[in-house]
Protein backbone atom coordinates (compact mmCIF):
# COMPACT_ATOMS: atom_id res chain seq x y z
CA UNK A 1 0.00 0.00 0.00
CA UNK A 2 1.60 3.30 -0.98
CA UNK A 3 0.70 6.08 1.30
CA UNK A 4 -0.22 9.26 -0.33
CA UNK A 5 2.11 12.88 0.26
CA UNK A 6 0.75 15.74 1.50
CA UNK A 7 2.48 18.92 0.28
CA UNK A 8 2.09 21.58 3.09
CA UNK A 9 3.47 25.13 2.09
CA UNK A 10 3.25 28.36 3.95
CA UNK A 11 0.81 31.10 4.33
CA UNK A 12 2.84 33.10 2.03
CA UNK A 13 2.98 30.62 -0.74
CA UNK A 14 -0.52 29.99 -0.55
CA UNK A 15 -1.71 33.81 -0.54
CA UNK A 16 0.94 33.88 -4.08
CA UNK A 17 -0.88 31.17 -5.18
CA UNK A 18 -4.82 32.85 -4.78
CA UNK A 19 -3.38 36.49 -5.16
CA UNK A 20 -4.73 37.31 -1.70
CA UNK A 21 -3.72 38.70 1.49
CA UNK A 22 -2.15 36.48 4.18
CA UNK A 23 -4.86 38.00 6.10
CA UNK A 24 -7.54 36.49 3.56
CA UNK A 25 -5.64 33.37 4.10
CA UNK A 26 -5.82 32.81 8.06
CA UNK A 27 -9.88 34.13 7.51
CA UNK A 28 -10.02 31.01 4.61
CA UNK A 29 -8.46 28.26 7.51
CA UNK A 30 -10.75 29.47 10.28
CA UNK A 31 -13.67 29.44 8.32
CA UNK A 32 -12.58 26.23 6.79
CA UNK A 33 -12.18 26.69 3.08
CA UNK A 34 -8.77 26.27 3.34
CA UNK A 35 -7.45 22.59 5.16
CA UNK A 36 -4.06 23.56 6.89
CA UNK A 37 -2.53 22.81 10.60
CA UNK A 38 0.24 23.90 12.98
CA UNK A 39 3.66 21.84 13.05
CA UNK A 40 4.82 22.31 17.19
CA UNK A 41 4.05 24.85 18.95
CA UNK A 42 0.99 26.58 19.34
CA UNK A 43 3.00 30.03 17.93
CA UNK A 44 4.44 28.48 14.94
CA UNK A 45 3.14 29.19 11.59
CA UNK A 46 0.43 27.87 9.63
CA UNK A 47 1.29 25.04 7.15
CA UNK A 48 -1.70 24.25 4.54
CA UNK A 49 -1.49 21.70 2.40
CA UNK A 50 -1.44 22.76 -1.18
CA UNK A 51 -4.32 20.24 -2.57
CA UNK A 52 -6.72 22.38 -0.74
CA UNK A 53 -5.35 25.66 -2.31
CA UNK A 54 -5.62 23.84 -5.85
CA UNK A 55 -8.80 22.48 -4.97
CA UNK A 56 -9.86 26.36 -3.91
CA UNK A 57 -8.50 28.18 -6.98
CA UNK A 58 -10.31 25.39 -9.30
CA UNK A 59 -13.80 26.33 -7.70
CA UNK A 60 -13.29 29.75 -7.83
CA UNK A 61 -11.83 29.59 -11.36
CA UNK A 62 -15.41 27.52 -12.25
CA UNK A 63 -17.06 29.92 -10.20
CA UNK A 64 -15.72 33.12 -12.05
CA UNK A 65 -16.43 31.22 -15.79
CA UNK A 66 -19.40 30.94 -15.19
CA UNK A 67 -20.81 34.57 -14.16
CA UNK A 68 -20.78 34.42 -10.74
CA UNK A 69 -23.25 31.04 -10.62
């Protein structure tokens, strides 16, 4: 059984990705569009993983096509 990768990459990367804020980001994980967690410490930074950004920018992209339906 192969186990699958998760890429994780950083708020910053993300927010490149979506052309957003890092602000928009952090709103986007608490509200749960956005699947990420915290490696350590409570302090440290966000990690998301990247599928969810894809996944994101794909719906929106659909989203956008099709005149805001």
């Amino acid at each position: 059984m192969e186990e699958e990768k998760i890429e994780l990459i950083s708020t910053r990367e993300a927010a490149k990705i979506l052309n957003v804020s890092i602000q928009t980001i952090c709103k986007m994980i608490w509200d749960g569009r956005l699947k990420a967690t915290k490696l350590g410490k409570a302090t440290s930074p966000w990690r998301i993983n990247k599928a969810s950004v894809m996944k994101y920018l794909k719906q929106a992209s659909v989203y956008d096509a099709d005149g805001g339906k």
